[in-house]
PDB file of N, CA and C in Angstrom:
ATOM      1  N   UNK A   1      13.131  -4.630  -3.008  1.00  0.00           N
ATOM      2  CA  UNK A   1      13.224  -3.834  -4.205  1.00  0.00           C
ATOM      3  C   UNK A   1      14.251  -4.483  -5.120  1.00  0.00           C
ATOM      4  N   UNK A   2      14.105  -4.797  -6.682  1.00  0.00           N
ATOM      5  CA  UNK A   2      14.910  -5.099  -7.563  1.00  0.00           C
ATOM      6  C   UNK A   2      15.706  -4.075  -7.427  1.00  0.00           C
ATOM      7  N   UNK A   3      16.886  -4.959  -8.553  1.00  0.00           N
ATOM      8  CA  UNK A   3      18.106  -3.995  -8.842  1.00  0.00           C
ATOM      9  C   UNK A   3      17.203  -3.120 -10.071  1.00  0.00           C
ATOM     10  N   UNK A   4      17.065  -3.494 -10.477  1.00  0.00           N
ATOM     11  CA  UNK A   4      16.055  -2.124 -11.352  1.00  0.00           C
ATOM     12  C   UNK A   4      15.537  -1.735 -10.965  1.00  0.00           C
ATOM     13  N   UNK A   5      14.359  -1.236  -9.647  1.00  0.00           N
ATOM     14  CA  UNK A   5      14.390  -0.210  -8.865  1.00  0.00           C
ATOM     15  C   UNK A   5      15.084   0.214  -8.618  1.00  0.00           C
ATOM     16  N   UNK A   6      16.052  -0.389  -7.963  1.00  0.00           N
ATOM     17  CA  UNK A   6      17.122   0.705  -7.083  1.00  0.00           C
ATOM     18  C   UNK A   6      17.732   2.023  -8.476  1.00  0.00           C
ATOM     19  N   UNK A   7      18.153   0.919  -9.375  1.00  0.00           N
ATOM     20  CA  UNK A   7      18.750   2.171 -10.386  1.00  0.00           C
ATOM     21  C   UNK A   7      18.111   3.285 -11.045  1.00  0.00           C
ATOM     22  N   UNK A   8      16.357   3.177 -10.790  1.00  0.00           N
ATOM     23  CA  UNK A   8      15.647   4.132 -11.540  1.00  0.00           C
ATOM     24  C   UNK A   8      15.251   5.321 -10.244  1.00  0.00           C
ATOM     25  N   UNK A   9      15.258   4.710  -9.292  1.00  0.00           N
ATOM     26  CA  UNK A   9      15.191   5.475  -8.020  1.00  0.00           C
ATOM     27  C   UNK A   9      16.419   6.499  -7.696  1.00  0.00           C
ATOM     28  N   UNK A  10      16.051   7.368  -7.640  1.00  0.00           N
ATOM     29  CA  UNK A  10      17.338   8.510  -6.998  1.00  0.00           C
ATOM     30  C   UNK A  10      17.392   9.121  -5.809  1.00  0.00           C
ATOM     31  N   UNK A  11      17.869   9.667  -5.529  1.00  0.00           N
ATOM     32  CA  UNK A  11      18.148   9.928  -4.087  1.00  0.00           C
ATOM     33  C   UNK A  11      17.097  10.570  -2.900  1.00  0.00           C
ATOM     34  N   UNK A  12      16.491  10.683  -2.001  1.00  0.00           N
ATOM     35  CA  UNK A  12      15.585  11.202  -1.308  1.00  0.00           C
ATOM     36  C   UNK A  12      16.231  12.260  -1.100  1.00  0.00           C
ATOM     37  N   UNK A  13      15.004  13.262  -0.584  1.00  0.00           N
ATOM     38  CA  UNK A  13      15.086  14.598  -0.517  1.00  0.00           C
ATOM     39  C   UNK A  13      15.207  14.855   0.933  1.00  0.00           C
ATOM     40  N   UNK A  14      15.590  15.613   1.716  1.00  0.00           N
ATOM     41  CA  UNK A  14      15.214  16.362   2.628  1.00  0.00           C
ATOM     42  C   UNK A  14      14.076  17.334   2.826  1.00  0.00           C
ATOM     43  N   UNK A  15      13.299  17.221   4.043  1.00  0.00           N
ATOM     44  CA  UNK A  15      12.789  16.375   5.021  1.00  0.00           C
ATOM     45  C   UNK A  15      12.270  15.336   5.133  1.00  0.00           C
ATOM     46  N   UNK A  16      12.671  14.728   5.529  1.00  0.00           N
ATOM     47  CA  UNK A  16      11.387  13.281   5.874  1.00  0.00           C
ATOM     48  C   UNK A  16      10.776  13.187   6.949  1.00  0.00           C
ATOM     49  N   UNK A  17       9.209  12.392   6.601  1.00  0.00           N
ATOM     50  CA  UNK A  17       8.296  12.509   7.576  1.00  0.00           C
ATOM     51  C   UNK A  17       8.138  11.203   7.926  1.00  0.00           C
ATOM     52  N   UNK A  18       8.428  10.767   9.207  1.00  0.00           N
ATOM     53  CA  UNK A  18       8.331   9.052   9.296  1.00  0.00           C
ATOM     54  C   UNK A  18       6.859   9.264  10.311  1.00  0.00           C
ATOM     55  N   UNK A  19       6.108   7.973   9.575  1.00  0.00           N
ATOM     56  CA  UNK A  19       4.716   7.873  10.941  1.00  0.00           C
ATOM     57  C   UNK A  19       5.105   6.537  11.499  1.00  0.00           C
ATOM     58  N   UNK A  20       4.553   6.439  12.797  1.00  0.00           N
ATOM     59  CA  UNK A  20       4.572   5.296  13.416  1.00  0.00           C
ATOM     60  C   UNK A  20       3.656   4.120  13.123  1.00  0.00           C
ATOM     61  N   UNK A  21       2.915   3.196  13.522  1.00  0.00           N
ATOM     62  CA  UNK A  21       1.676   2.839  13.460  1.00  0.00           C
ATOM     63  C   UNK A  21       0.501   3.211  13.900  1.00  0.00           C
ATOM     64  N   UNK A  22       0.751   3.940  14.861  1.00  0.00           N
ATOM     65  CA  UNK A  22      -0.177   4.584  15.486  1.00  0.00           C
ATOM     66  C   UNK A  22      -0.814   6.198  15.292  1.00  0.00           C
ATOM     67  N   UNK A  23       0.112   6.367  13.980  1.00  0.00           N
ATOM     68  CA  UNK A  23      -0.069   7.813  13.224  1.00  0.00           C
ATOM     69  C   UNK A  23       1.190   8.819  14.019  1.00  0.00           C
ATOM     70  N   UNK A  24       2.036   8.658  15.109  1.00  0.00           N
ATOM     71  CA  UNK A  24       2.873   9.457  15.917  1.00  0.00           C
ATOM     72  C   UNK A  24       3.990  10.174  14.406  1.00  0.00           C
ATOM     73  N   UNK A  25       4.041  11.415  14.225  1.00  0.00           N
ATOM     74  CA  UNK A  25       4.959  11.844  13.288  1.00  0.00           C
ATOM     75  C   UNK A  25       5.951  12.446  13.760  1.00  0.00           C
ATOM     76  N   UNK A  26       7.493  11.734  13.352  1.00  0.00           N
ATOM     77  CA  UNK A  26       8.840  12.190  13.554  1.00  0.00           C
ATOM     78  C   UNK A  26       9.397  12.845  12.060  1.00  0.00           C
ATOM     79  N   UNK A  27      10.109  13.617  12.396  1.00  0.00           N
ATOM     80  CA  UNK A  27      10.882  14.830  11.266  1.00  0.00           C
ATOM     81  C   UNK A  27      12.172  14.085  11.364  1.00  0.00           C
ATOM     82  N   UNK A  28      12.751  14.185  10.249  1.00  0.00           N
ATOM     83  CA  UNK A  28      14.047  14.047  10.175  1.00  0.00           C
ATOM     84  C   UNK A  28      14.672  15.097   8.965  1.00  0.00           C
ATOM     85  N   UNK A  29      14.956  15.933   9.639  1.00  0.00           N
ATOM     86  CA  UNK A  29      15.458  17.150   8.924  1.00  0.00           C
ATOM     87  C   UNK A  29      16.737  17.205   7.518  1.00  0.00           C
ATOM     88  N   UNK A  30      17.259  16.480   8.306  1.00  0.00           N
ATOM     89  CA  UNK A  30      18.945  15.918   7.596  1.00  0.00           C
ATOM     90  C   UNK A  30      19.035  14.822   7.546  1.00  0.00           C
ATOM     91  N   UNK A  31      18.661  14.153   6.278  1.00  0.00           N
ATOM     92  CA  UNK A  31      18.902  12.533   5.802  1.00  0.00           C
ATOM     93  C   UNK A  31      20.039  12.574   6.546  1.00  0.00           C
ATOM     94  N   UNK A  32      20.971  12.548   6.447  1.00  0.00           N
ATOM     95  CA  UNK A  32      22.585  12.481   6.932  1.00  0.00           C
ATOM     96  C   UNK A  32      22.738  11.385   8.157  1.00  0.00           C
ATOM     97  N   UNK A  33      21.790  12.056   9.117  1.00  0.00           N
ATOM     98  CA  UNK A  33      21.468  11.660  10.265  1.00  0.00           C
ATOM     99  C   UNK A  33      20.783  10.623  10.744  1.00  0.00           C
ATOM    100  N   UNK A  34      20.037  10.215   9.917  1.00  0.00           N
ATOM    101  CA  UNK A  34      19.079   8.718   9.996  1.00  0.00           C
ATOM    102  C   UNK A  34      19.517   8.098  10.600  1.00  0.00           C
ATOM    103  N   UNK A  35      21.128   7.684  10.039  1.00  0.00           N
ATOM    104  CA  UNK A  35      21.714   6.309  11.117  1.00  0.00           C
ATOM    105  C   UNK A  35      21.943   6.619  12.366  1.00  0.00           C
ATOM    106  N   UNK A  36      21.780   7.981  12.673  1.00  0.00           N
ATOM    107  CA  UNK A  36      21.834   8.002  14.072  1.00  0.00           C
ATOM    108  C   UNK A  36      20.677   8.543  14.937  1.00  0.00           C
ATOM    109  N   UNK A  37      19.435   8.261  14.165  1.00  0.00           N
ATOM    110  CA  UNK A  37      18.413   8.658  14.330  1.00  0.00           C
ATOM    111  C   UNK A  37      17.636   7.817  14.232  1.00  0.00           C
ATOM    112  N   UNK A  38      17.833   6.415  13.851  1.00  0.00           N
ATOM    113  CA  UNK A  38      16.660   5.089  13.651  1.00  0.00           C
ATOM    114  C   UNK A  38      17.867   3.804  14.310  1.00  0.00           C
ATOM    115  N   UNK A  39      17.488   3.376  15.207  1.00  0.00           N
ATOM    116  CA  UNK A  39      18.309   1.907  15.013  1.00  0.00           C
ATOM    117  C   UNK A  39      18.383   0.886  13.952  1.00  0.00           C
ATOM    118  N   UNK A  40      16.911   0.393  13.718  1.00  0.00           N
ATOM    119  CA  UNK A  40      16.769  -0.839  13.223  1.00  0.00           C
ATOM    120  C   UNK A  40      15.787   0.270  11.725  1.00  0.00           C
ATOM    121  N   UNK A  41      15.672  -0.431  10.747  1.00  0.00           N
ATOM    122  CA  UNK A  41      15.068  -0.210   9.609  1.00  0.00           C
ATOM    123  C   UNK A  41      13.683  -0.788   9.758  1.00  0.00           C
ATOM    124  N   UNK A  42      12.882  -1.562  10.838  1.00  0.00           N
ATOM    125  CA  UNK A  42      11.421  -1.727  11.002  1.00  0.00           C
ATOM    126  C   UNK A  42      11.265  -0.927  11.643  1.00  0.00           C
ATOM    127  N   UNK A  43      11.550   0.304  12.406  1.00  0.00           N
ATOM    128  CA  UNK A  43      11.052   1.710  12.416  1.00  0.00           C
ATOM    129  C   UNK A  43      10.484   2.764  12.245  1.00  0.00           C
ATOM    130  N   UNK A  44      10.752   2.218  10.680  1.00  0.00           N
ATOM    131  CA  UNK A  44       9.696   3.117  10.096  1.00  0.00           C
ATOM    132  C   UNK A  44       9.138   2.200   9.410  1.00  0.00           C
ATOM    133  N   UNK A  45       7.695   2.752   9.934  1.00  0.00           N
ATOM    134  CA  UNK A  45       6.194   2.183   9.032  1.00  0.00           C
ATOM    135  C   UNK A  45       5.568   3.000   8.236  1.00  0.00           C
ATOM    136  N   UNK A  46       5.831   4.191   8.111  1.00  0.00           N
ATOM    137  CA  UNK A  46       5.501   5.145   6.459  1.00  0.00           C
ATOM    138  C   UNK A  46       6.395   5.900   6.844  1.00  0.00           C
ATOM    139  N   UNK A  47       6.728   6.680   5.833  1.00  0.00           N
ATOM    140  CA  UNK A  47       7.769   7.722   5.311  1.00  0.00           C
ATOM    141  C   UNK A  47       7.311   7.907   3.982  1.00  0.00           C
ATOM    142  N   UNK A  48       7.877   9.090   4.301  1.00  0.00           N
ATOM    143  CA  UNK A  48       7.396   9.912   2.731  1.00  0.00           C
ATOM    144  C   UNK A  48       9.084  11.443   2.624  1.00  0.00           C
ATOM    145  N   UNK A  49       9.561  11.352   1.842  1.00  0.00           N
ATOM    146  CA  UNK A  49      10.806  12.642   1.333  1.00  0.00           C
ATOM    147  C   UNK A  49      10.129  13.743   1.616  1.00  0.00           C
ATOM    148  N   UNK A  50      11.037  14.772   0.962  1.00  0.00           N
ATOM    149  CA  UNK A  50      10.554  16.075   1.185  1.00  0.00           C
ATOM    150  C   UNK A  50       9.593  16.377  -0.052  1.00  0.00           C
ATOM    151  N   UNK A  51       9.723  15.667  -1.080  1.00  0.00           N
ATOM    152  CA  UNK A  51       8.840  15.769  -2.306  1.00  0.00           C
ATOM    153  C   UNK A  51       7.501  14.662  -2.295  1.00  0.00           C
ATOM    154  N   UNK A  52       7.438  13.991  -1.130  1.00  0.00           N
ATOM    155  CA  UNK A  52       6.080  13.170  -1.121  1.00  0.00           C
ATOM    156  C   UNK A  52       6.146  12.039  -1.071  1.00  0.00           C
ATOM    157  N   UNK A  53       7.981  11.311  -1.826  1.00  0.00           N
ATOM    158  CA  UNK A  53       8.007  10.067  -2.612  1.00  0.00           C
ATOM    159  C   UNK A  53       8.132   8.806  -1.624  1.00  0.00           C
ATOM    160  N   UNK A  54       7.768   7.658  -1.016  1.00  0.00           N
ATOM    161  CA  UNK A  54       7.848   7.098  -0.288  1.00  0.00           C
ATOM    162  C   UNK A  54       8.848   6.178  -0.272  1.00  0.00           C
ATOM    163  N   UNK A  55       9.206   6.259   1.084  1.00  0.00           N
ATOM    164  CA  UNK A  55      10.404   5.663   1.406  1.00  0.00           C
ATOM    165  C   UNK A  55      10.387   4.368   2.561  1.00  0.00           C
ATOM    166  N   UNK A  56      11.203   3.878   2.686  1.00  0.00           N
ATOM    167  CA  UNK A  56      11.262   2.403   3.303  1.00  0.00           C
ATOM    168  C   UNK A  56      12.829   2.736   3.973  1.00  0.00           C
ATOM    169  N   UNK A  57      13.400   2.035   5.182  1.00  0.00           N
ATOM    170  CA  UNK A  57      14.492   1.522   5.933  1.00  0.00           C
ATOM    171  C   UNK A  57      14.922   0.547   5.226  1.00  0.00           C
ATOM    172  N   UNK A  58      16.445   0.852   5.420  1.00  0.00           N
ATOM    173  CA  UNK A  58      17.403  -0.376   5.357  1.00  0.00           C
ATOM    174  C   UNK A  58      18.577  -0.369   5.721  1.00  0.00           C
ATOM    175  N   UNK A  59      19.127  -1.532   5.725  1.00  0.00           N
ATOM    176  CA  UNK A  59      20.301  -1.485   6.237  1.00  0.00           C
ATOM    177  C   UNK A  59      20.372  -2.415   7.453  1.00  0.00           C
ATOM    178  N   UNK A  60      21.609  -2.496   8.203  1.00  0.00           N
ATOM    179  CA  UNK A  60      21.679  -3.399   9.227  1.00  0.00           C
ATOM    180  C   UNK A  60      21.427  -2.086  10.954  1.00  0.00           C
ATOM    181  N   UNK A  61      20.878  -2.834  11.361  1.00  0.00           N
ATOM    182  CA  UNK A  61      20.974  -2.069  12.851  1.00  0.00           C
ATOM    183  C   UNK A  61      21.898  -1.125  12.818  1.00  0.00           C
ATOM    184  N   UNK A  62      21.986  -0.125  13.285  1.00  0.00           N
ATOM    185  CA  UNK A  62      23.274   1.036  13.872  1.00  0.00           C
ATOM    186  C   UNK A  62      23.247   1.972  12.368  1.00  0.00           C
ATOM    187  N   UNK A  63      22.968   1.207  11.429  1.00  0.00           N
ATOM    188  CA  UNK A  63      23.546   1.829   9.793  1.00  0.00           C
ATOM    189  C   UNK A  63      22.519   1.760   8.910  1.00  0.00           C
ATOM    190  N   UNK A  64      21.321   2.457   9.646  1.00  0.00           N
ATOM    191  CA  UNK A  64      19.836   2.648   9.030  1.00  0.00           C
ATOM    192  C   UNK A  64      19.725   3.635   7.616  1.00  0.00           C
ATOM    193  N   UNK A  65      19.569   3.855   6.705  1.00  0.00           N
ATOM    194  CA  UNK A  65      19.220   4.373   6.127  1.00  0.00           C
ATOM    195  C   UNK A  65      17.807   4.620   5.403  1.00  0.00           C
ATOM    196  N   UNK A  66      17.637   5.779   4.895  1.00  0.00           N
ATOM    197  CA  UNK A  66      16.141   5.530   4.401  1.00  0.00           C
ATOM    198  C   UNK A  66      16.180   5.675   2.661  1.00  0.00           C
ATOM    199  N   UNK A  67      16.106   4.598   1.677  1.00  0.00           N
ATOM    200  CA  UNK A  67      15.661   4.596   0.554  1.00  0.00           C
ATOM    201  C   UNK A  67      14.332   4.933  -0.185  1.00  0.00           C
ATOM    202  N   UNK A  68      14.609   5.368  -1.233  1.00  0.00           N
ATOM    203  CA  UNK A  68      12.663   6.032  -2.368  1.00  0.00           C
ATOM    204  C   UNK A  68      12.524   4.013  -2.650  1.00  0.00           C
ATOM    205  N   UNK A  69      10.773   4.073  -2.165  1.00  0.00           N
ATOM    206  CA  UNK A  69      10.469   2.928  -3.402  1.00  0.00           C
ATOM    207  C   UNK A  69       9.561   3.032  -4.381  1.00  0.00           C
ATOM    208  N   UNK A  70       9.742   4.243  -4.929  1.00  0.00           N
ATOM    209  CA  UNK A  70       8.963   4.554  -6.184  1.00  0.00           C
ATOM    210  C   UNK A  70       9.732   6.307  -6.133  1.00  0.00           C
ATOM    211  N   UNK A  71       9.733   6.808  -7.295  1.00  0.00           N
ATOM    212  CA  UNK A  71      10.006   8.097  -7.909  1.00  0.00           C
ATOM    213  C   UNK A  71       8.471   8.591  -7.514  1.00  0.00           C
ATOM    214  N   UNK A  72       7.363   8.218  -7.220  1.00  0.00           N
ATOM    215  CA  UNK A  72       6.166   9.011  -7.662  1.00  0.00           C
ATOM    216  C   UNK A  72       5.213   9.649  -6.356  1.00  0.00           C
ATOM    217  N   UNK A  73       5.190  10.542  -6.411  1.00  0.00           N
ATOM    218  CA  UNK A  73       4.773  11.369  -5.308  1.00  0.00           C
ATOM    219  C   UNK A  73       3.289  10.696  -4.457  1.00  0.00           C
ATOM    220  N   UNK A  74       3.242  10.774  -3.915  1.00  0.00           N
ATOM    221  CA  UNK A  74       2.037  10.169  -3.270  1.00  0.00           C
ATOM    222  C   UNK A  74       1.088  11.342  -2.327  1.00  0.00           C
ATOM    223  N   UNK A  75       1.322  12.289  -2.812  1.00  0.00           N
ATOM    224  CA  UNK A  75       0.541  13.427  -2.213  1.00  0.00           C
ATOM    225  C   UNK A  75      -0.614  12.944  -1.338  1.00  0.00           C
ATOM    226  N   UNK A  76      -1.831  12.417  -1.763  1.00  0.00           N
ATOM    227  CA  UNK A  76      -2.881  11.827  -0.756  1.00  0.00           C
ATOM    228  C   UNK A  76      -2.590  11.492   0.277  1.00  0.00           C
ATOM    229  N   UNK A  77      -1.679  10.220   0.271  1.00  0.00           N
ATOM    230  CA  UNK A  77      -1.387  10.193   1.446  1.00  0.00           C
ATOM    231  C   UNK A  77      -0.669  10.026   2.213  1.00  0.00           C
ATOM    232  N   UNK A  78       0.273  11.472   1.805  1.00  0.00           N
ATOM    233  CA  UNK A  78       0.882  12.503   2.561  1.00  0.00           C
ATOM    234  C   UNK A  78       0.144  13.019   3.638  1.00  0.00           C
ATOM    235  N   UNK A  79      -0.691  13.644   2.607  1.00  0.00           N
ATOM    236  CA  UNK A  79      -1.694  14.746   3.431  1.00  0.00           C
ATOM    237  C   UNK A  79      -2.680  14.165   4.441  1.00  0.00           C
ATOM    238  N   UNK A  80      -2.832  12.633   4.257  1.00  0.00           N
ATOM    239  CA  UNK A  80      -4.352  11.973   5.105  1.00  0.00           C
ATOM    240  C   UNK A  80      -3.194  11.335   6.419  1.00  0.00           C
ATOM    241  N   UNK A  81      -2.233  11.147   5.816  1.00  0.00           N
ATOM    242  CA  UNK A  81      -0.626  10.808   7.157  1.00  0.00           C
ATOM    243  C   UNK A  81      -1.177  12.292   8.338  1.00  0.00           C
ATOM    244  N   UNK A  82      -0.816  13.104   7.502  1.00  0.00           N
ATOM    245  CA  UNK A  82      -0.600  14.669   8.284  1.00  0.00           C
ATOM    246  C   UNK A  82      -1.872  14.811   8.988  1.00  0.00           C
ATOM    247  N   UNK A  83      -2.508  14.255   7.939  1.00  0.00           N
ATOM    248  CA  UNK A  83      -4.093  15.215   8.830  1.00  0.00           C
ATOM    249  C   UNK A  83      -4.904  14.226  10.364  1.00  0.00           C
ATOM    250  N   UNK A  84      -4.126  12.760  10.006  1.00  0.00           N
ATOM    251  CA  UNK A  84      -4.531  12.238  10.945  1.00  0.00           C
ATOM    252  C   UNK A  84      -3.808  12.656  12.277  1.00  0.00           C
ATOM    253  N   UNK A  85      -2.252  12.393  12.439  1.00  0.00           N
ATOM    254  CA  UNK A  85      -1.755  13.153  12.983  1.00  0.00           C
ATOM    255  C   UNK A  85      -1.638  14.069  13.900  1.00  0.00           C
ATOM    256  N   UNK A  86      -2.365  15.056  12.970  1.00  0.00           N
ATOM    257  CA  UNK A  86      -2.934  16.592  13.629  1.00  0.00           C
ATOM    258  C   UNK A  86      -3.867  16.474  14.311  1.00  0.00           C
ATOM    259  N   UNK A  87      -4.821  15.056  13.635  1.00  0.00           N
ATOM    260  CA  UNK A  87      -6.215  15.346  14.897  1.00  0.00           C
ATOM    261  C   UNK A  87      -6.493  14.146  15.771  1.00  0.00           C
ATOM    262  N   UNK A  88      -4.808  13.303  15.935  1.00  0.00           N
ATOM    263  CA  UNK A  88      -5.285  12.609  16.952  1.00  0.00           C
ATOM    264  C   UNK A  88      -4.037  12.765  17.900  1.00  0.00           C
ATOM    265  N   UNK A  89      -2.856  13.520  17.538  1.00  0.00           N
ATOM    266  CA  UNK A  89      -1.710  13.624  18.064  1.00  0.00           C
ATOM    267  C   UNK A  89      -1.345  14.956  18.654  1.00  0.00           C
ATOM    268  N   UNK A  90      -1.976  15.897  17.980  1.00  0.00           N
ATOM    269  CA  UNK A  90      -1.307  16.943  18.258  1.00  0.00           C
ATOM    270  C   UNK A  90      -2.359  18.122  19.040  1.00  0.00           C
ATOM    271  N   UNK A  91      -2.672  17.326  20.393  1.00  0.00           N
ATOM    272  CA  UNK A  91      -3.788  17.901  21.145  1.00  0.00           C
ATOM    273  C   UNK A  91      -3.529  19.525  21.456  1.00  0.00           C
ATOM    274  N   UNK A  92      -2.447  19.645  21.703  1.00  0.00           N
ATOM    275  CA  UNK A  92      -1.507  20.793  22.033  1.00  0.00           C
ATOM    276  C   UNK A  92      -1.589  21.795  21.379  1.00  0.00           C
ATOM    277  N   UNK A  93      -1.620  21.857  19.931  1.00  0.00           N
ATOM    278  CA  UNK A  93      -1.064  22.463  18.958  1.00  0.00           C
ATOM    279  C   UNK A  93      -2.284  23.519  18.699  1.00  0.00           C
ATOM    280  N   UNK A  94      -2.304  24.258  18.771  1.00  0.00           N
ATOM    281  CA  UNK A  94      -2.998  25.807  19.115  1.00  0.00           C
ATOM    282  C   UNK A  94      -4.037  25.881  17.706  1.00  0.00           C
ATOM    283  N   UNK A  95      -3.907  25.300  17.104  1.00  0.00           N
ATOM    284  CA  UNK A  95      -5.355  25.165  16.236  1.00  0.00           C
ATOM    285  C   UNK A  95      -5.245  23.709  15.965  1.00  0.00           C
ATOM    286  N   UNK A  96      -4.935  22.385  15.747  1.00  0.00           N
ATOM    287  CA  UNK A  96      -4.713  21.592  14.958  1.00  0.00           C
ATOM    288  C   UNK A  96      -5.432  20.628  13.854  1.00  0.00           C
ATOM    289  N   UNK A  97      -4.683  22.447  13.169  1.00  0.00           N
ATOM    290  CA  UNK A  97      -5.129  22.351  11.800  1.00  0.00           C
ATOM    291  C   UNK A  97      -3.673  22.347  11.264  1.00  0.00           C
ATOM    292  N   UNK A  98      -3.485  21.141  10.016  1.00  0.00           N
ATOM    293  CA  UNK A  98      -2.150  21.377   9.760  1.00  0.00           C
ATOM    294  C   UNK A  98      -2.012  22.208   8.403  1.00  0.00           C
ATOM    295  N   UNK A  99      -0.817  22.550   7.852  1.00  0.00           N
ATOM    296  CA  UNK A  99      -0.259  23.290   7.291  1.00  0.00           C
ATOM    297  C   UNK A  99      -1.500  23.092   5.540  1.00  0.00           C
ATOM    298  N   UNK A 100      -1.401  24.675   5.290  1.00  0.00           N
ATOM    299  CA  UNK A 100      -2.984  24.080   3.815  1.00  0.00           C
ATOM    300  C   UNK A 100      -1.857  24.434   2.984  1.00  0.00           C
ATOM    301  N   UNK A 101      -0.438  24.645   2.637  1.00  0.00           N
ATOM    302  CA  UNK A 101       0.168  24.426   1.474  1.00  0.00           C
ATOM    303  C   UNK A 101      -0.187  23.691  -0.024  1.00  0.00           C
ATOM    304  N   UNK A 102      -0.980  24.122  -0.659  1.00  0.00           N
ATOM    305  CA  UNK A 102      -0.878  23.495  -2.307  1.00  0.00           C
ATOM    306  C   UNK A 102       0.341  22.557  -3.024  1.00  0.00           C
ATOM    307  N   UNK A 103       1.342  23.358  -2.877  1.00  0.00           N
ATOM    308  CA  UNK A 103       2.477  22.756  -3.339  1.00  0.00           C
ATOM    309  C   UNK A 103       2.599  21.840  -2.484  1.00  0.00           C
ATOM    310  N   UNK A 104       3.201  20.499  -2.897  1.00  0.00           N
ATOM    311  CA  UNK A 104       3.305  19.184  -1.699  1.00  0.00           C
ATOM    312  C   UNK A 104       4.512  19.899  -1.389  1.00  0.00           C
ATOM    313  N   UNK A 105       5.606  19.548  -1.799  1.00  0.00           N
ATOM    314  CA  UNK A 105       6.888  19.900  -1.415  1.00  0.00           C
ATOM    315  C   UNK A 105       6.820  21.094  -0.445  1.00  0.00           C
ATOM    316  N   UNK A 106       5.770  22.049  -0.597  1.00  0.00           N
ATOM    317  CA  UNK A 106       6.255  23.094   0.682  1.00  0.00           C
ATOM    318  C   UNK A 106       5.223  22.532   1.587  1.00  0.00           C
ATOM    319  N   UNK A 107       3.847  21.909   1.273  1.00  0.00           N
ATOM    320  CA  UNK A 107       3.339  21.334   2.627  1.00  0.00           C
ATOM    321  C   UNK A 107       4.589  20.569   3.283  1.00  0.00           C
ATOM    322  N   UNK A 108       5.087  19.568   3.100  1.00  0.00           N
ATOM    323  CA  UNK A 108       5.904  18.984   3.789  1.00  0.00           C
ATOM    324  C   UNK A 108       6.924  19.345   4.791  1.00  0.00           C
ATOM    325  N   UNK A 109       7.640  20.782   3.840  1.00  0.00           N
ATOM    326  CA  UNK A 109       8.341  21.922   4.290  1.00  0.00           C
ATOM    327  C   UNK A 109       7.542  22.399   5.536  1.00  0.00           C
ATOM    328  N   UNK A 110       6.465  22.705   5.464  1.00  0.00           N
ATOM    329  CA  UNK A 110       5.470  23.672   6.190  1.00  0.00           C
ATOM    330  C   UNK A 110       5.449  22.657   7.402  1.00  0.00           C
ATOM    331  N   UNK A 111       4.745  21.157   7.259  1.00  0.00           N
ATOM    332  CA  UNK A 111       4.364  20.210   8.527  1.00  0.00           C
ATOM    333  C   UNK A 111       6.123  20.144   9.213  1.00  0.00           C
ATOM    334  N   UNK A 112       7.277  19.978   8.726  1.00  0.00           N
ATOM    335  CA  UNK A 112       8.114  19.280   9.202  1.00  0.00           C
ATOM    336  C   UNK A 112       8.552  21.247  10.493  1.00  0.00           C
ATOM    337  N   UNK A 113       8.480  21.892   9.475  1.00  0.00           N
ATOM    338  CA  UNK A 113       8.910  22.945  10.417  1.00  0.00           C
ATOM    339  C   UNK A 113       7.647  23.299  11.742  1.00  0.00           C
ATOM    340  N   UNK A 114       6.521  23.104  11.599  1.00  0.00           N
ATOM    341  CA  UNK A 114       5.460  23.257  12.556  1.00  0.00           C
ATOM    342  C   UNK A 114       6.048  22.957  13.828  1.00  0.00           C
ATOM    343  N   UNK A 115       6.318  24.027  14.950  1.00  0.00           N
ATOM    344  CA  UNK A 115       6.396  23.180  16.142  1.00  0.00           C
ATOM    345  C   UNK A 115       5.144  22.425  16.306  1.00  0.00           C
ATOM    346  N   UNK A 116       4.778  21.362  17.287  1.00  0.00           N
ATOM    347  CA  UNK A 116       3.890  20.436  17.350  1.00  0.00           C
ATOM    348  C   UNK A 116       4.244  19.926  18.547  1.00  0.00           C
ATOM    349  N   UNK A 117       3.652  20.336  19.596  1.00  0.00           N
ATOM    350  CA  UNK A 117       3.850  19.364  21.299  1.00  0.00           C
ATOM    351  C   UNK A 117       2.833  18.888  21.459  1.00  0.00           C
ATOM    352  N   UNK A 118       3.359  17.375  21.777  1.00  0.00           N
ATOM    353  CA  UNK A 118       2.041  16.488  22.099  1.00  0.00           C
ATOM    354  C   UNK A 118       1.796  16.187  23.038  1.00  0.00           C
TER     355      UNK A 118
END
């Protein structure tokens, strides 16, 4: 990311939804916590904020953080992240059907609070 990204970019929101490659979805409730919640910044292979906006790792090992690389919501695929997810991960999950929120920001709200045992 340029230095002109970085400066038009502002801060991520709480929750974040990190997927694996394999579609596996981790919550991270409290940005705060990342660095002690990701080692390395190739960790995460999608992420998306609590508002949709997608995010990327950085930083050195131990001192992970997660940065926006774009301001612009990516709702689609948010929701095609979630929905895969739900129907290949979350065998458990007593309907898995995930959260039908309209608003992205409270779907996100809605998936990150879902218990979900896989």
């Amino acid at each position: 990311m340029s230095n002109d990204q970085e400066r038009v970019c502002g801060e991520p929101r709480s929750p974040a939804l990190l997927f694996d490659a394999d579609g596996s979805l981790y919550v991270i409730h409290d940005l705060a916590l990342t660095d002690q919640l990701l080692e390395t910044p190739e960790e995460v292979h999608k992420a998306f904020d609590g508002l949709g906006r997608p995010l990327e790792g950085v930083g050195p090992a131990g001192d992970v953080t997660l940065r926006l690389t774009s301001e612009d919501p990516e709702g689609p695929k948010v929701r095609a992240s979630v929905a895969r997810y739900y129907s290949v991960h979350a065998s458990r999950h007593h309907t898995r059907i995930p959260p039908q929120e309209e608003d992205l920001a409270a779907f996100i709200l809605a998936v990150a609070n879902d218990e979900v045992i896989e």
